[in-house]
Protein backbone atom coordinates (compact mmCIF):
# COMPACT_ATOMS: atom_id res chain seq x y z
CA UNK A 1 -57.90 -92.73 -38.30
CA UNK A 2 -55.04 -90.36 -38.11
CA UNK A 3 -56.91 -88.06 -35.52
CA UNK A 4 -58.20 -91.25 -33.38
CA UNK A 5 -54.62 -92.74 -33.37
CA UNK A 6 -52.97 -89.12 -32.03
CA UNK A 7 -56.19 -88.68 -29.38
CA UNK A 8 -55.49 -92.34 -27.93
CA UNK A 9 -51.15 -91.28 -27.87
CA UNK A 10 -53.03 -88.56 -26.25
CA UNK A 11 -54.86 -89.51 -23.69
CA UNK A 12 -52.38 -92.92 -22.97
CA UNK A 13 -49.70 -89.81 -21.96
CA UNK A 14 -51.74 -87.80 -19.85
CA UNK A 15 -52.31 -91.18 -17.89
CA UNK A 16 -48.63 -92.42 -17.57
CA UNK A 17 -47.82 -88.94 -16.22
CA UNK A 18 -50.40 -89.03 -13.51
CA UNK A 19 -49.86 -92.14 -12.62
CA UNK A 20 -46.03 -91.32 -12.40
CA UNK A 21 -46.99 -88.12 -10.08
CA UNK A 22 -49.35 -90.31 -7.74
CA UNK A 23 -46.50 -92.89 -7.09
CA UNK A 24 -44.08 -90.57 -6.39
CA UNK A 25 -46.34 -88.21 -3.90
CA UNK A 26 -45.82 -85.23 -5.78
CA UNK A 27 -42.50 -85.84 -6.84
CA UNK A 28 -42.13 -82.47 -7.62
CA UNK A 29 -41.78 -81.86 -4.20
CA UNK A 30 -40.50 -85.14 -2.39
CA UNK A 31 -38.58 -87.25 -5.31
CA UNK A 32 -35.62 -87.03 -2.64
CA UNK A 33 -38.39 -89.60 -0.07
CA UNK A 34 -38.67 -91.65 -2.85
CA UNK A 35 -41.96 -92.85 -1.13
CA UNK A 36 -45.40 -91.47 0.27
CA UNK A 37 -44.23 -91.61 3.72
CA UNK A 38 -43.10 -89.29 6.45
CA UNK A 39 -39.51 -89.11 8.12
CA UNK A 40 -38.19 -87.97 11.29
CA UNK A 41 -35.12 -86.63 12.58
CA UNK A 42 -34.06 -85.18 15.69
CA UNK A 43 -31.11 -82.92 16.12
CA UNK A 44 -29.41 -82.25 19.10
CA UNK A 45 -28.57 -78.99 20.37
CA UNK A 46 -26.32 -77.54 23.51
CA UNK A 47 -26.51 -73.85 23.21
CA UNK A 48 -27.25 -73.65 27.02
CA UNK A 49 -24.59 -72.36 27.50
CA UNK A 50 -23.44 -68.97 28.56
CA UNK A 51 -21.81 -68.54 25.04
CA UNK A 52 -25.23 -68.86 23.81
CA UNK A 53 -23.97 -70.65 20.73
CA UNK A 54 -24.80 -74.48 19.92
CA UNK A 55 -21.33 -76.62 21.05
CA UNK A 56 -23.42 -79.73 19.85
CA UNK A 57 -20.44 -80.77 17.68
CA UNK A 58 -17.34 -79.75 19.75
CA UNK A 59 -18.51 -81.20 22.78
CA UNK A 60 -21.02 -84.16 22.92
CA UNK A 61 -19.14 -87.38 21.66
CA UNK A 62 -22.50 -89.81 22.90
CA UNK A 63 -26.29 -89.61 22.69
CA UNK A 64 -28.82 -92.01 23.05
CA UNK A 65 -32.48 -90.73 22.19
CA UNK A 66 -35.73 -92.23 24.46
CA UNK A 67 -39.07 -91.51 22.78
CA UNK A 68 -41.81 -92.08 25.42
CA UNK A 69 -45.96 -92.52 24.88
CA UNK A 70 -46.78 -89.49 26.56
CA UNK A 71 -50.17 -91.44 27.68
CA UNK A 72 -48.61 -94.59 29.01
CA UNK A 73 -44.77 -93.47 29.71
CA UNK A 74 -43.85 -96.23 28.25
CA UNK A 75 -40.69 -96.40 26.03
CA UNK A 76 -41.54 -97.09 22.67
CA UNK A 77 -38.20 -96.26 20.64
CA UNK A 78 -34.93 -96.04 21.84
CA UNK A 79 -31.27 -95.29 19.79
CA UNK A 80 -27.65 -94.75 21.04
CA UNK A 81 -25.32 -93.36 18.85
CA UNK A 82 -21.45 -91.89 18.97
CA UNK A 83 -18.08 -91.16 17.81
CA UNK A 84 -17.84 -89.27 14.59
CA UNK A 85 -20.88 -89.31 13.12
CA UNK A 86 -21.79 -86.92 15.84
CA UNK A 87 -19.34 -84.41 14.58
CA UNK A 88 -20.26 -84.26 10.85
CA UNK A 89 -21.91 -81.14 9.54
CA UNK A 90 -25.68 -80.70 10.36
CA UNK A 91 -25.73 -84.29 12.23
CA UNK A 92 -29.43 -85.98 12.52
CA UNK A 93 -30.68 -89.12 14.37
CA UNK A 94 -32.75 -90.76 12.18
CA UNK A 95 -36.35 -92.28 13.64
CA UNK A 96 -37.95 -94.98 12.13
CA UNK A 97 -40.71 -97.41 12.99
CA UNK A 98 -42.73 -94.58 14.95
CA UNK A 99 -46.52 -94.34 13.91
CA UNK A 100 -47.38 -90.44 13.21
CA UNK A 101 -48.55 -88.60 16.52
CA UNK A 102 -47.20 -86.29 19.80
CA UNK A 103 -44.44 -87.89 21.66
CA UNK A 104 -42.30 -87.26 25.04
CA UNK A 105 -38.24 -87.10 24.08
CA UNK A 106 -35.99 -87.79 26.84
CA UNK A 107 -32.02 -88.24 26.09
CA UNK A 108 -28.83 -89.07 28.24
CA UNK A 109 -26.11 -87.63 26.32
CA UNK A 110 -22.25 -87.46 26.66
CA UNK A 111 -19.48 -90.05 26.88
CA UNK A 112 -19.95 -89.76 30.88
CA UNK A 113 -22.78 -92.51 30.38
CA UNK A 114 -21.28 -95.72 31.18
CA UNK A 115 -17.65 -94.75 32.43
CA UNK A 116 -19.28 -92.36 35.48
CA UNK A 117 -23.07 -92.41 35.30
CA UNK A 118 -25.59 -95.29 34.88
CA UNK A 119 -28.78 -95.23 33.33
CA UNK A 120 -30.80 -98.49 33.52
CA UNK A 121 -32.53 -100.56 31.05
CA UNK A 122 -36.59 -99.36 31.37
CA UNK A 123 -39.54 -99.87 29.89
CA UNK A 124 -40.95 -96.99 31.36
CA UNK A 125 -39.99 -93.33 31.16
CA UNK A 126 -39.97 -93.17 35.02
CA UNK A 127 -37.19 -95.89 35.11
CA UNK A 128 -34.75 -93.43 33.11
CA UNK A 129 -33.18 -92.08 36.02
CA UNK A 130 -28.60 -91.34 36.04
CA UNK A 131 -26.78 -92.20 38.97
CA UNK A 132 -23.11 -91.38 39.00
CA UNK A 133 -20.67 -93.80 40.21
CA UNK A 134 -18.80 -93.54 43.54
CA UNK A 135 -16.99 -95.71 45.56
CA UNK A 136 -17.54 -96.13 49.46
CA UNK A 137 -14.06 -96.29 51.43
CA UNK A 138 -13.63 -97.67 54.68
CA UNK A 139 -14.08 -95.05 57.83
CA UNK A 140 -15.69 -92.27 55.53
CA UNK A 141 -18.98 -91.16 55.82
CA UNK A 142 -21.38 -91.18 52.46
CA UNK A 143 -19.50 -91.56 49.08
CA UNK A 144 -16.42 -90.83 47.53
CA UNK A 145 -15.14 -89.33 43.63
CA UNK A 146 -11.46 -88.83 43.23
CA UNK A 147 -11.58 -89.12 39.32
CA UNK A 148 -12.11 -86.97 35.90
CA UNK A 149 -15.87 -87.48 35.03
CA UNK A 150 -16.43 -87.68 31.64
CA UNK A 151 -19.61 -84.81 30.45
CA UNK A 152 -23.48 -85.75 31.18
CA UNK A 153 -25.80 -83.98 29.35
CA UNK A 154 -29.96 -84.10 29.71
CA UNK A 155 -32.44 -83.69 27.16
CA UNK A 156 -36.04 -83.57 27.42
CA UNK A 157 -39.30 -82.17 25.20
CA UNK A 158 -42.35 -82.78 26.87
CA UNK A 159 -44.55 -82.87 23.34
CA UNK A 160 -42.80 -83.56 20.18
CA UNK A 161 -45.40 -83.47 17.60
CA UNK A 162 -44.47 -86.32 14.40
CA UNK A 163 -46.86 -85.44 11.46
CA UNK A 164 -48.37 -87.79 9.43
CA UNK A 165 -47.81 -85.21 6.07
CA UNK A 166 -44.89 -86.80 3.74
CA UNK A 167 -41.47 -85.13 4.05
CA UNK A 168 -38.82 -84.98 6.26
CA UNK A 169 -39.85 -83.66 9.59
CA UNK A 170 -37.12 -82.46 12.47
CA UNK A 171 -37.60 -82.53 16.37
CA UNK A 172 -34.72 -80.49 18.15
CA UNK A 173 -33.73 -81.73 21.56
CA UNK A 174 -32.11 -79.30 23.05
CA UNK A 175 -29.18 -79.89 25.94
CA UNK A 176 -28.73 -79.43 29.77
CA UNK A 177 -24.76 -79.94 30.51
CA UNK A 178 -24.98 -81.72 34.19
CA UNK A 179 -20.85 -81.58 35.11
CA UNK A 180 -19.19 -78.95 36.26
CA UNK A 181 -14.85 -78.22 36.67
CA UNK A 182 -14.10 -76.35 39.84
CA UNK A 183 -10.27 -75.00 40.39
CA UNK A 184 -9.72 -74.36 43.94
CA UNK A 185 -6.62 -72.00 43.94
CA UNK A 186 -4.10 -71.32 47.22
CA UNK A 187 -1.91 -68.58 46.10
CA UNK A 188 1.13 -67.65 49.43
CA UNK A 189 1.02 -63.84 49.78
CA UNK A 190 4.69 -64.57 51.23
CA UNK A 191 6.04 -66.12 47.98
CA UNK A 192 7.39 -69.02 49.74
CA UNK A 193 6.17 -72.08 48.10
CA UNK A 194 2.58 -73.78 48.09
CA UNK A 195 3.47 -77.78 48.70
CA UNK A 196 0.13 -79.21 46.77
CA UNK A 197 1.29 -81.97 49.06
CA UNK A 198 0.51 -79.99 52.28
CA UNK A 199 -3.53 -79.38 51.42
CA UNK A 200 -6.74 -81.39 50.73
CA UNK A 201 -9.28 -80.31 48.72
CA UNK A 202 -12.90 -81.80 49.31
CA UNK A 203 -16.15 -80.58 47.77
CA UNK A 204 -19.54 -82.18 49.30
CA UNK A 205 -22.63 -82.26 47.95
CA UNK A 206 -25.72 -84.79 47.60
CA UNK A 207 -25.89 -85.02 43.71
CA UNK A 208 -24.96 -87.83 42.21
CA UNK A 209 -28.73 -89.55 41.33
CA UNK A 210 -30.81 -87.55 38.69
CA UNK A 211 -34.31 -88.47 38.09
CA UNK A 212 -35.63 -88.68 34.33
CA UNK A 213 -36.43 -85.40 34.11
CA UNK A 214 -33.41 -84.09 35.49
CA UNK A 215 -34.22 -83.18 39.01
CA UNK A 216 -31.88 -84.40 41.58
CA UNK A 217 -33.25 -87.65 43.53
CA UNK A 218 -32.58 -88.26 47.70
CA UNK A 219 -28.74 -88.93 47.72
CA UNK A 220 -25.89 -90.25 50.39
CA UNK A 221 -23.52 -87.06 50.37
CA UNK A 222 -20.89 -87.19 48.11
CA UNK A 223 -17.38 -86.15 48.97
CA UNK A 224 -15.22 -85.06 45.70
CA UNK A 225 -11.28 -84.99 46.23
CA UNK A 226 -9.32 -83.54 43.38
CA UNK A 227 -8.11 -85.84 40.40
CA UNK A 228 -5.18 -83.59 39.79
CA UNK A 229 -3.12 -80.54 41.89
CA UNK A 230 -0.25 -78.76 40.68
CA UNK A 231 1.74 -76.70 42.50
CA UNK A 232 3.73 -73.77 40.63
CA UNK A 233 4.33 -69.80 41.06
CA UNK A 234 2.72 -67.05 39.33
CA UNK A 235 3.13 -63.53 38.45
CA UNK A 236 1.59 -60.56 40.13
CA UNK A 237 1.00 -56.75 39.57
CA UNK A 238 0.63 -55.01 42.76
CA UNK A 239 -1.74 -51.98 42.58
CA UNK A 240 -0.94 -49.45 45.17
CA UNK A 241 -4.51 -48.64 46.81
CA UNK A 242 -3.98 -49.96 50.54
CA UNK A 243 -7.50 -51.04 50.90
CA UNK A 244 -8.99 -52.53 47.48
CA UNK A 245 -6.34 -54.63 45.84
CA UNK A 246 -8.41 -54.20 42.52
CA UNK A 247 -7.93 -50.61 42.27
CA UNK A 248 -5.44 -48.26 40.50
CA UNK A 249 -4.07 -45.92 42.47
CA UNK A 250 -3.02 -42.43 40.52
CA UNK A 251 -2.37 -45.40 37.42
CA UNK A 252 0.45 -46.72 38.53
CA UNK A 253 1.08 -50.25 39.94
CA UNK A 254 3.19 -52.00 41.91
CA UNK A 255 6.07 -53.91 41.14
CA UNK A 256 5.65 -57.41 39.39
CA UNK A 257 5.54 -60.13 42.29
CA UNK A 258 6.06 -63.69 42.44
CA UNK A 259 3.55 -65.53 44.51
CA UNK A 260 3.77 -68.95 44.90
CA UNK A 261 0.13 -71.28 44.36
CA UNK A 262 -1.25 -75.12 44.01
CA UNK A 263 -4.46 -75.69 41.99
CA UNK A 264 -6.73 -78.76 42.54
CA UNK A 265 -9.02 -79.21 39.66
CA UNK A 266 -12.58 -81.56 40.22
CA UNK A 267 -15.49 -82.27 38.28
CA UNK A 268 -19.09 -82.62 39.56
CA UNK A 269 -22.10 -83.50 39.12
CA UNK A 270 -25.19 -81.25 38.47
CA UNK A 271 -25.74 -77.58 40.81
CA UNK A 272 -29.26 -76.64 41.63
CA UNK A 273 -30.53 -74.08 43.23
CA UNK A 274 -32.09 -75.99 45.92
CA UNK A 275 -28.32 -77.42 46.89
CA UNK A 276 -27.29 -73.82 47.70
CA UNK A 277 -26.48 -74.04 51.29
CA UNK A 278 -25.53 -77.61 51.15
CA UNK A 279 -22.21 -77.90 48.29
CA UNK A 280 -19.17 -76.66 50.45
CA UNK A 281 -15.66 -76.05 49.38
CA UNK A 282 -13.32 -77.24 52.11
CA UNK A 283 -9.43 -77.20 52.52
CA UNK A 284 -7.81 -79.13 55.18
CA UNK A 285 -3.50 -78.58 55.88
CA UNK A 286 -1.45 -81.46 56.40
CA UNK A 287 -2.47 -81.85 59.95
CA UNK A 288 -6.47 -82.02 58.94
CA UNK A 289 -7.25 -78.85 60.60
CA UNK A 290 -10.12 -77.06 58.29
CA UNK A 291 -8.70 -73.58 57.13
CA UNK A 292 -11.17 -72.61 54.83
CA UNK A 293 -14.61 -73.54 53.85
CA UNK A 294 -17.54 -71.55 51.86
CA UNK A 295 -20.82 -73.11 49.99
CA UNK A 296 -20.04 -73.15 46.51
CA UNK A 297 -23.70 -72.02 45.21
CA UNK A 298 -24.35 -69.10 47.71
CA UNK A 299 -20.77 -67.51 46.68
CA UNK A 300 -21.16 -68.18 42.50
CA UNK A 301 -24.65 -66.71 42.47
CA UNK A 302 -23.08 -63.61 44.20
CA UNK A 303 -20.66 -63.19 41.33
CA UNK A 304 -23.10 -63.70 38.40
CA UNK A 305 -21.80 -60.36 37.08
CA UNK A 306 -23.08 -59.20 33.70
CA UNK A 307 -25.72 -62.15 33.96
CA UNK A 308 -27.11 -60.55 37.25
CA UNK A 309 -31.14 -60.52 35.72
CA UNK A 310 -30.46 -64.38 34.53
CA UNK A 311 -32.48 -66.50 36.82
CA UNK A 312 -30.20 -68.47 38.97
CA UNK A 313 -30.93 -72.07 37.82
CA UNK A 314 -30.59 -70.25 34.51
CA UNK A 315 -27.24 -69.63 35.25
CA UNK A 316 -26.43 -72.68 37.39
CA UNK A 317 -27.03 -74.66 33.90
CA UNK A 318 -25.30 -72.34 31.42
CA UNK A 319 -22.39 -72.17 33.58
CA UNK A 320 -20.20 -75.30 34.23
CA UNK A 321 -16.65 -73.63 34.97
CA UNK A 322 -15.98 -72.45 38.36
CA UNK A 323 -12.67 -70.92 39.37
CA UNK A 324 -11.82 -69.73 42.77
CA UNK A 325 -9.18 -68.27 44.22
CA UNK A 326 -8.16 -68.01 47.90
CA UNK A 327 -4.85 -66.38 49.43
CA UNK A 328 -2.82 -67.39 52.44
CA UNK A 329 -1.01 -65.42 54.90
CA UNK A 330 2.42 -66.16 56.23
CA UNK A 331 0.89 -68.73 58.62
CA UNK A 332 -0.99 -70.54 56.37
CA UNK A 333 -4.01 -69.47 56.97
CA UNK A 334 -6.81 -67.91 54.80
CA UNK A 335 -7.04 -64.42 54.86
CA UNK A 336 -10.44 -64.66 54.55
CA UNK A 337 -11.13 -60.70 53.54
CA UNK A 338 -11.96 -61.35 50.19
CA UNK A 339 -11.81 -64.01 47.29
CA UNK A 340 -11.91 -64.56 43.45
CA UNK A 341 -15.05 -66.41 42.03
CA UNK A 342 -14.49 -66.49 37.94
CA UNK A 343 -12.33 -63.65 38.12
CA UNK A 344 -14.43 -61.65 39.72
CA UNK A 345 -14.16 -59.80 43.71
CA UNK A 346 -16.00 -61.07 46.41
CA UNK A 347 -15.23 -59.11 49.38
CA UNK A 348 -16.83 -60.70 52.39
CA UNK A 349 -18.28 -59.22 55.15
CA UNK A 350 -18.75 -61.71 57.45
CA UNK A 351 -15.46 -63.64 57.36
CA UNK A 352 -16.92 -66.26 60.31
CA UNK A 353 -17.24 -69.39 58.07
């Protein structure tokens, strides 16, 4: 009786523990789940960039997450999410309600959504295109952006593959910034004063309408005016060499001298390689004469510099700061020798632009 009474304890043990194992999936393994089924997550990432370092967290305040039937295109799942949550340590969109399978990812991203750039309500993956906002001012030609846009950024993964296995399973979407700052810079080679007052600052370009995958769409051209000029003076070292102001001559320099400069700063849309002889930078003086003008693209591929082997829509979409300098002569006009592209020379050999 004895024996019978420990085999049945037994055997009534063995049983409790598998059936605690089978409810809990291997609970060795998943007891975090607490279920049998899968989950997803997708992360974001925006190490595009030509820091090559994920700026997910510093920069992106918005996201909202499309997940597409790659049969049908139709929109199956959709999520927007933003403000802090995005900026807490190893963030993750959770995804729930998806059946296991592959699926297309497509995500506008940024806090430029909404304020700047619209993307409709669809029901299909083709309807997910951005336009940016403009306005359309009496006696001028196309469209018009005198503001700050807020960043756009573009995800996409074509297959995204959500297992059916239990666990936690991550997609990574990674990030395409789409705006770009450009500082036009006059600096007077006389030192007398730079009125920001006395210039206008236009760059023109036809990309404000991005289709779902990020290509740019048939657009009105856009004209951007500054949202802010300042006008100031800045120090100079002179180097001595008579023909390459760059160069050191017998190291020494030049004096320190005081040259007097405005800045007007804008933001624009997306750069493409297929744009590059149509974005100009133009300044116009107070009397609307043009005294300068060069196409943005053609000149900032030309200065790529230590990213020379990156392909050039590579770079177009790691870089989204562009600085340029320009210097006037005593009559206001560009001396149109040379210029300064992100710091670095351009010396221009055919000045008839």
């Amino acid at each position: 009786m004895k024996a019978n009474h420990i085999a049945r304890r037994f055997a009534a043990a063995i049983m409790a523990f598998a059936a605690m194992t089978l409810g809990s999936c291997d609970s060795l393994i998943y007891d975090y789940e607490g279920d049998c089924d899968p989950h997803y997550k997708v992360r974001f990432r925006f190490d595009w960039n030509l820091h090559f370092a994920d700026a997910f967290p510093n920069e992106v305040n918005a996201v909202t997450l499309y997940i597409v039937d790659p049969e049908s295109g139709d929109i199956v799942w959709q999520r927007s999410e933003s403000g802090d949550a995005l900026k807490a340590d190893g963030y993750l969109m959770d995804v729930d309600g998806i059946a296991p399978g592959n699926y297309k990812l497509l995500a506008w991203c940024g806090e430029g959504v909404g304020p700047h750039f619209t993307v409709p309500e669809a029901s299909h993956h083709t309807g997910l295109t951005c336009t940016m906002a403009r306005n359309h001012e009496d006696g001028h030609a196309g469209g018009t952006v005198r503001s700050d846009m807020n960043r756009l950024y573009h995800g996409h993964v074509d297959v995204a593959n959500f297992p059916e296995d239990e666990g936690t399973h991550i997609v990574t979407v990674p990030l395409i910034k789409n705006t770009n700052e450009v500082n036009i810079v006059l600096q007077h080679l006389s030192g007398e004063p730079v009125n920001k007052d006395d210039y206008t600052f236009t760059i023109t370009a036809a990309n404000g309408s991005m289709d779902w995958d990020n290509h740019l769409l048939d657009d009105e051209t856009i004209t951007y005016y500054a949202h802010t000029t300042m006008s100031g003076t800045a120090g100079v070292t002179w180097p001595q060499g008579p023909d390459d102001p760059s160069v050191e001559t017998m190291g020494t320099r030049a004096p320190l001298t005081t040259m007097s400069a405005c800045v007007a700063s804008h933001t624009i849309s997306r750069l493409t390689k297929e744009q590059q002889k149509d974005v100009h930078v133009t300044v116009y003086n107070k009397k609307g004469e043009k005294i300068l003008s060069i196409p943005l693209i053609d000149y900032a591929l030309l200065v790529k510099g230590s990213y020379a082997k990156m392909d050039d829509q590579e770079y177009l979409d790691r870089q989204d700061k562009y600085d340029l300098v320009f210097f006037l002569d005593q009559g206001d006009r560009w001396m149109n020798a040379y210029i300064y592209i992100n710091s670095w020379k351009l010396v221009l050999q055919d000045t008839d632009l």
